[in-house]
N, C-alpha and C. Protein backbone atom coordinates (compact mmCIF):
# COMPACT_ATOMS: atom_id res chain seq x y z
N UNK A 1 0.85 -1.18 0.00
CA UNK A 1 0.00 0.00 0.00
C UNK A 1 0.89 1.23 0.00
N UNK A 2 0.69 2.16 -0.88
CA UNK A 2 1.45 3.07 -1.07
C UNK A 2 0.81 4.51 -0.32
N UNK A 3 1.53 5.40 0.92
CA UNK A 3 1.01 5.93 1.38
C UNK A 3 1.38 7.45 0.75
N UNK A 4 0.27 8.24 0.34
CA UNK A 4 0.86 9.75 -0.23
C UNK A 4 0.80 11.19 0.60
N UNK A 5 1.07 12.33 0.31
CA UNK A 5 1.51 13.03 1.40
C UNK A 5 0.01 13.53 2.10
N UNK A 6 -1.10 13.30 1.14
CA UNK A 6 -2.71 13.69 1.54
C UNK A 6 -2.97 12.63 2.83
N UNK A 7 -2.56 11.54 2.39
CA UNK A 7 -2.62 10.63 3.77
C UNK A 7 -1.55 10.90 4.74
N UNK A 8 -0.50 11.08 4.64
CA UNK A 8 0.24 11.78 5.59
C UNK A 8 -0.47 12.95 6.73
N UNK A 9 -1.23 14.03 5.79
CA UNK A 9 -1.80 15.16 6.61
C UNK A 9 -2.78 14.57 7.18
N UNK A 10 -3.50 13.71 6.53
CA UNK A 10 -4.97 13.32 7.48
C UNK A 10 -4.25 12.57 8.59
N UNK A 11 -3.17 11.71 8.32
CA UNK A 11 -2.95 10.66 9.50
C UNK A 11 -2.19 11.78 10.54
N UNK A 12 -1.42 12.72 10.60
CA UNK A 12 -1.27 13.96 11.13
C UNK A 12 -2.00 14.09 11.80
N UNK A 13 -3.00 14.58 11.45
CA UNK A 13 -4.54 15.68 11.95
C UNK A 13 -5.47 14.95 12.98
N UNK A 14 -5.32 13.20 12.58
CA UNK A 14 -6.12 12.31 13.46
C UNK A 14 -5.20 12.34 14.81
N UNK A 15 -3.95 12.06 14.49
CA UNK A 15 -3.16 12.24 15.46
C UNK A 15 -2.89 13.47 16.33
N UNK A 16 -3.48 14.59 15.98
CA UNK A 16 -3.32 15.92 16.83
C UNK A 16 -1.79 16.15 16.56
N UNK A 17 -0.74 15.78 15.62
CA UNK A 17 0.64 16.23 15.83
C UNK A 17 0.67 17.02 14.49
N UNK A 18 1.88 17.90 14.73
CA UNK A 18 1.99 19.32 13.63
C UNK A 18 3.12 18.31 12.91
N UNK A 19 3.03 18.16 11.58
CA UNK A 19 4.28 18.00 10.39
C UNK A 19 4.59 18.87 9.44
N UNK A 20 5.88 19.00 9.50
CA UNK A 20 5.77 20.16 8.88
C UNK A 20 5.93 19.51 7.34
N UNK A 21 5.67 20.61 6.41
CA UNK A 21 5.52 19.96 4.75
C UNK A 21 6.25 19.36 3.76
N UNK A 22 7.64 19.78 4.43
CA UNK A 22 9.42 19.44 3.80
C UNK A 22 9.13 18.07 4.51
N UNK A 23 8.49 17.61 5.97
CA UNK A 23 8.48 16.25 6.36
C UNK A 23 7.52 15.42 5.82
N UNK A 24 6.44 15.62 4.81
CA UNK A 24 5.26 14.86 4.77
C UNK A 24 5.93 13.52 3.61
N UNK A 25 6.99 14.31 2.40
CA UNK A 25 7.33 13.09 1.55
C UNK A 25 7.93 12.12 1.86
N UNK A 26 8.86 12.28 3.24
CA UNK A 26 9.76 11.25 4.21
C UNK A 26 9.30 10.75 4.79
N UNK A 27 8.04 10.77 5.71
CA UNK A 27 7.41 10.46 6.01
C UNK A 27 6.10 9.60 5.56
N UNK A 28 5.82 10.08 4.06
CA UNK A 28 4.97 8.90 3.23
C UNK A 28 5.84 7.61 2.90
N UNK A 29 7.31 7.33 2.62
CA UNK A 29 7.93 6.77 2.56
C UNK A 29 7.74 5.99 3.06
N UNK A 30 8.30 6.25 4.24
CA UNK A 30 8.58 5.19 5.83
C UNK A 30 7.10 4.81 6.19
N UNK A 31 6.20 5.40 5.90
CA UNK A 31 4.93 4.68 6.23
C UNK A 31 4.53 3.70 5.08
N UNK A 32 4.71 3.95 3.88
CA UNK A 32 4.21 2.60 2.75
C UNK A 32 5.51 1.88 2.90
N UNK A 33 7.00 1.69 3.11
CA UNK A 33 7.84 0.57 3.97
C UNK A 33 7.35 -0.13 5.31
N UNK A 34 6.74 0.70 6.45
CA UNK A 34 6.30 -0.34 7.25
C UNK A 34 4.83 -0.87 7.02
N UNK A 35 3.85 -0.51 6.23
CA UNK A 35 2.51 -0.88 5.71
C UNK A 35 3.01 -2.06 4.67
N UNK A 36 4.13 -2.28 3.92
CA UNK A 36 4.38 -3.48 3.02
C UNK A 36 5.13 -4.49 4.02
N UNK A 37 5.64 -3.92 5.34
CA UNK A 37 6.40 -5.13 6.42
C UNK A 37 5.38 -5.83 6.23
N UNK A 38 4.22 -5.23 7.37
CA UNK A 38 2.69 -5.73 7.68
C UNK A 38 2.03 -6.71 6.42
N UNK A 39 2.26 -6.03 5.41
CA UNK A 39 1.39 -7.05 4.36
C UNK A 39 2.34 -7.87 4.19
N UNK A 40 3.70 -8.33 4.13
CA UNK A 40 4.16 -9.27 4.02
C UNK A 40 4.06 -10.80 5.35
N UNK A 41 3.77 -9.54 6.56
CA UNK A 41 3.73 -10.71 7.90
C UNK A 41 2.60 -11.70 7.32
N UNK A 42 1.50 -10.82 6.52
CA UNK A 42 -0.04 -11.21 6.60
C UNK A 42 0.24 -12.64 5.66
N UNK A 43 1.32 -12.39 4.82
CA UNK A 43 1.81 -13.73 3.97
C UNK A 43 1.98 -15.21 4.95
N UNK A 44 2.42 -14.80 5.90
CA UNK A 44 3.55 -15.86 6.35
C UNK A 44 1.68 -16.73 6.60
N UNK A 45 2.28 -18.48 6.70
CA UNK A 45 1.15 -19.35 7.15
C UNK A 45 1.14 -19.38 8.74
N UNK A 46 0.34 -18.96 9.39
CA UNK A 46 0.59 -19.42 10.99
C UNK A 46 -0.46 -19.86 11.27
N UNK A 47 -0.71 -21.14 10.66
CA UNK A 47 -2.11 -22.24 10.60
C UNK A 47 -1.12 -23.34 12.24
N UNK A 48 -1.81 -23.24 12.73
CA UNK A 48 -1.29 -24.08 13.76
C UNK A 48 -0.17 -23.84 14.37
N UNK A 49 -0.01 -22.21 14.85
CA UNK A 49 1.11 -21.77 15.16
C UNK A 49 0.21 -21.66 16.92
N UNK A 50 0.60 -22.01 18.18
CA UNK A 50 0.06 -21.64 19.47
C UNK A 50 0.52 -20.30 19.43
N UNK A 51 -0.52 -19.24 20.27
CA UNK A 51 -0.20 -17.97 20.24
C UNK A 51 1.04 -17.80 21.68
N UNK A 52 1.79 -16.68 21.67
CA UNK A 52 3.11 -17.22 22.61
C UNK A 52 2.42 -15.48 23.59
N UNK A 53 3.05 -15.61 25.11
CA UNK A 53 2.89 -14.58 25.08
C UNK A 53 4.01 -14.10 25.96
N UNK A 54 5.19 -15.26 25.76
CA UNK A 54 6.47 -14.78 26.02
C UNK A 54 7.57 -15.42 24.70
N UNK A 55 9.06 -15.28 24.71
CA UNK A 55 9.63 -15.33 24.06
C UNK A 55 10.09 -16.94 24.78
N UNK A 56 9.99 -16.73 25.83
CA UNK A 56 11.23 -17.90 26.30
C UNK A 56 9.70 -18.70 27.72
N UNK A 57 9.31 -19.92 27.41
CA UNK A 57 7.97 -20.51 28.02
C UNK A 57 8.21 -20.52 29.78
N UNK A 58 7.51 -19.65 30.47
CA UNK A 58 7.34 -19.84 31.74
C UNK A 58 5.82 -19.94 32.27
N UNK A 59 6.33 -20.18 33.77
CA UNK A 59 4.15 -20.72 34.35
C UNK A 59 5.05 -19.55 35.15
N UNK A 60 4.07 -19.11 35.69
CA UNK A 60 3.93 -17.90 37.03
C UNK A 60 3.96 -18.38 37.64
N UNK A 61 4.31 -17.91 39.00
CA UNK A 61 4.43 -18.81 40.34
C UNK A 61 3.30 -18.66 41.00
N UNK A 62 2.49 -19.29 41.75
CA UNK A 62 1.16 -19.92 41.89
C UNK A 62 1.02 -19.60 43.41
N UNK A 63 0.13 -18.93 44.43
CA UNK A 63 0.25 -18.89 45.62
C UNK A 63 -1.78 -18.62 46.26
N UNK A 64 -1.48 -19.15 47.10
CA UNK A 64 -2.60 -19.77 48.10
C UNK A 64 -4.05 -17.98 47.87
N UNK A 65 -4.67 -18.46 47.18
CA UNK A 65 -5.36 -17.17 46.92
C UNK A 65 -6.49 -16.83 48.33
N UNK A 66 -6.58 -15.87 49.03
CA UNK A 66 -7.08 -15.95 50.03
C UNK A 66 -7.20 -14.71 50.27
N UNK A 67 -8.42 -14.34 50.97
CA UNK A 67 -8.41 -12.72 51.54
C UNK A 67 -8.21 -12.18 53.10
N UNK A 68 -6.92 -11.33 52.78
CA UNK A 68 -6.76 -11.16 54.38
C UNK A 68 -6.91 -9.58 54.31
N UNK A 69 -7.10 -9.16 55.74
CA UNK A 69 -6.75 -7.58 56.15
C UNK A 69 -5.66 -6.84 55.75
N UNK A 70 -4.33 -7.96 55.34
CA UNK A 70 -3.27 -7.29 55.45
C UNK A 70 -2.58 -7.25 56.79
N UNK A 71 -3.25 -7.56 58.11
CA UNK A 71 -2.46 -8.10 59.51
C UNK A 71 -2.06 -6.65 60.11
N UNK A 72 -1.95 -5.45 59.13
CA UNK A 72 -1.69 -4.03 60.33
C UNK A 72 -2.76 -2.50 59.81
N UNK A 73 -4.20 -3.23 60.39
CA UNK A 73 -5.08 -2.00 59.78
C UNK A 73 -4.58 -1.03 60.74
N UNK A 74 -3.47 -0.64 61.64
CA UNK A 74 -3.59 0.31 62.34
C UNK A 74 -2.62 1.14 61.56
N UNK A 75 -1.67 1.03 60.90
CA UNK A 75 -0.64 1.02 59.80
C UNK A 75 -1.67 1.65 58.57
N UNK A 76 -2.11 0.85 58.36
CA UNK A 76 -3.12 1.95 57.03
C UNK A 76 -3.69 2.82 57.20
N UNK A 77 -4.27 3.08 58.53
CA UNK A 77 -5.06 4.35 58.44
C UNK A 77 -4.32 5.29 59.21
N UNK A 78 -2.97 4.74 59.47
CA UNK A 78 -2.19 6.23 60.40
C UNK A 78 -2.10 7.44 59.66
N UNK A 79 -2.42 7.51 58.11
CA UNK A 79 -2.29 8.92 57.59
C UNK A 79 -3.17 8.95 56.60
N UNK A 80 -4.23 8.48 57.66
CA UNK A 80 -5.90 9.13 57.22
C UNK A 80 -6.46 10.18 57.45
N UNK A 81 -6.60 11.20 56.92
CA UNK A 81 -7.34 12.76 57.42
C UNK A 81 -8.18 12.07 58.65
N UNK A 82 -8.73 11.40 58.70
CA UNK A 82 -10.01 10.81 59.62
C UNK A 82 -10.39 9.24 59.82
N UNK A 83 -10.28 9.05 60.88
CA UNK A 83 -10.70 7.51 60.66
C UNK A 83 -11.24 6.72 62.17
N UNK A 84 -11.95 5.99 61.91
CA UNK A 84 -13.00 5.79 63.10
C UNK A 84 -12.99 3.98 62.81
N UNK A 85 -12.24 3.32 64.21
CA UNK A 85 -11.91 1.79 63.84
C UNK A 85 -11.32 1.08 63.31
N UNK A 86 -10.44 1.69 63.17
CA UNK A 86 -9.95 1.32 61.74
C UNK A 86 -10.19 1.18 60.03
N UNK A 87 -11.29 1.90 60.08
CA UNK A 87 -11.83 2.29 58.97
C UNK A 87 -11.47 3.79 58.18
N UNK A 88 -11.83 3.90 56.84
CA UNK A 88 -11.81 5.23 56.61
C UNK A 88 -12.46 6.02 56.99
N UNK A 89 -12.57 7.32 57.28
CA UNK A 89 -13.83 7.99 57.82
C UNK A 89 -14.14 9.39 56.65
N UNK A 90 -15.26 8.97 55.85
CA UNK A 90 -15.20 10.32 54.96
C UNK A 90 -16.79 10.77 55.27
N UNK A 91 -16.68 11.46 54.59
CA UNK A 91 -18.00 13.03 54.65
C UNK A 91 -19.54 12.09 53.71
N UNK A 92 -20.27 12.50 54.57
CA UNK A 92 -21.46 11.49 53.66
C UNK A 92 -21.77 12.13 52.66
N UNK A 93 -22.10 11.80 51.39
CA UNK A 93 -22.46 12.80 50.11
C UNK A 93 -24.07 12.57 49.62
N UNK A 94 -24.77 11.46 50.19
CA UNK A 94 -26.17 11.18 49.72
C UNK A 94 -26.48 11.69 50.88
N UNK A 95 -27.57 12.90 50.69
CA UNK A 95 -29.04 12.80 51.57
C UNK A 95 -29.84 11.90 51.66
């Protein structure tokens, strides 16, 4: 796909960035070079390729899923504007 400098300004303009006009033909360039990368990836067969979503195969490390307090609510709310129990204490906003 060959990109020209009219598509340059619109793709500009969508983007909110200023180019200036000496940049729009260098810039059509390098955009129909990486738009022919893309159509060439679209070549390759990846019929039975697993999708990867690292380079090099790891599992995450796996740990006991459970819900706690955290063990020091007195620690969390020491630099609370306000707080009542250990809770937050804010301003009621519904009548």
């Amino acid at each position: 796909m060959a990109v020209d400098k009219d598509t340059v300004t619109r793709i500009a303009r969508l983007a909110r960035i200023r180019v200036a006009d000496e940049e729009k033909e260098a810039l059509a360039g390098e955009l129909s070079r990486i738009l022919g990368f893309v159509e060439q990836l679209g070549e390759i067969d990846s019929e039975g390729v697993p999708p990867m979503t690292s380079v090099v195969e790891t599992k995450p490390p796996l740990r006991e899923d459970k819900v706690t307090d955290g063990g020091y609510p007195d620690k969390i709310v020491a630099n609370a504007p306000e707080a009542a129990e250990n809770f937050f204490a804010v301003p009621k906003v519904v009548e």
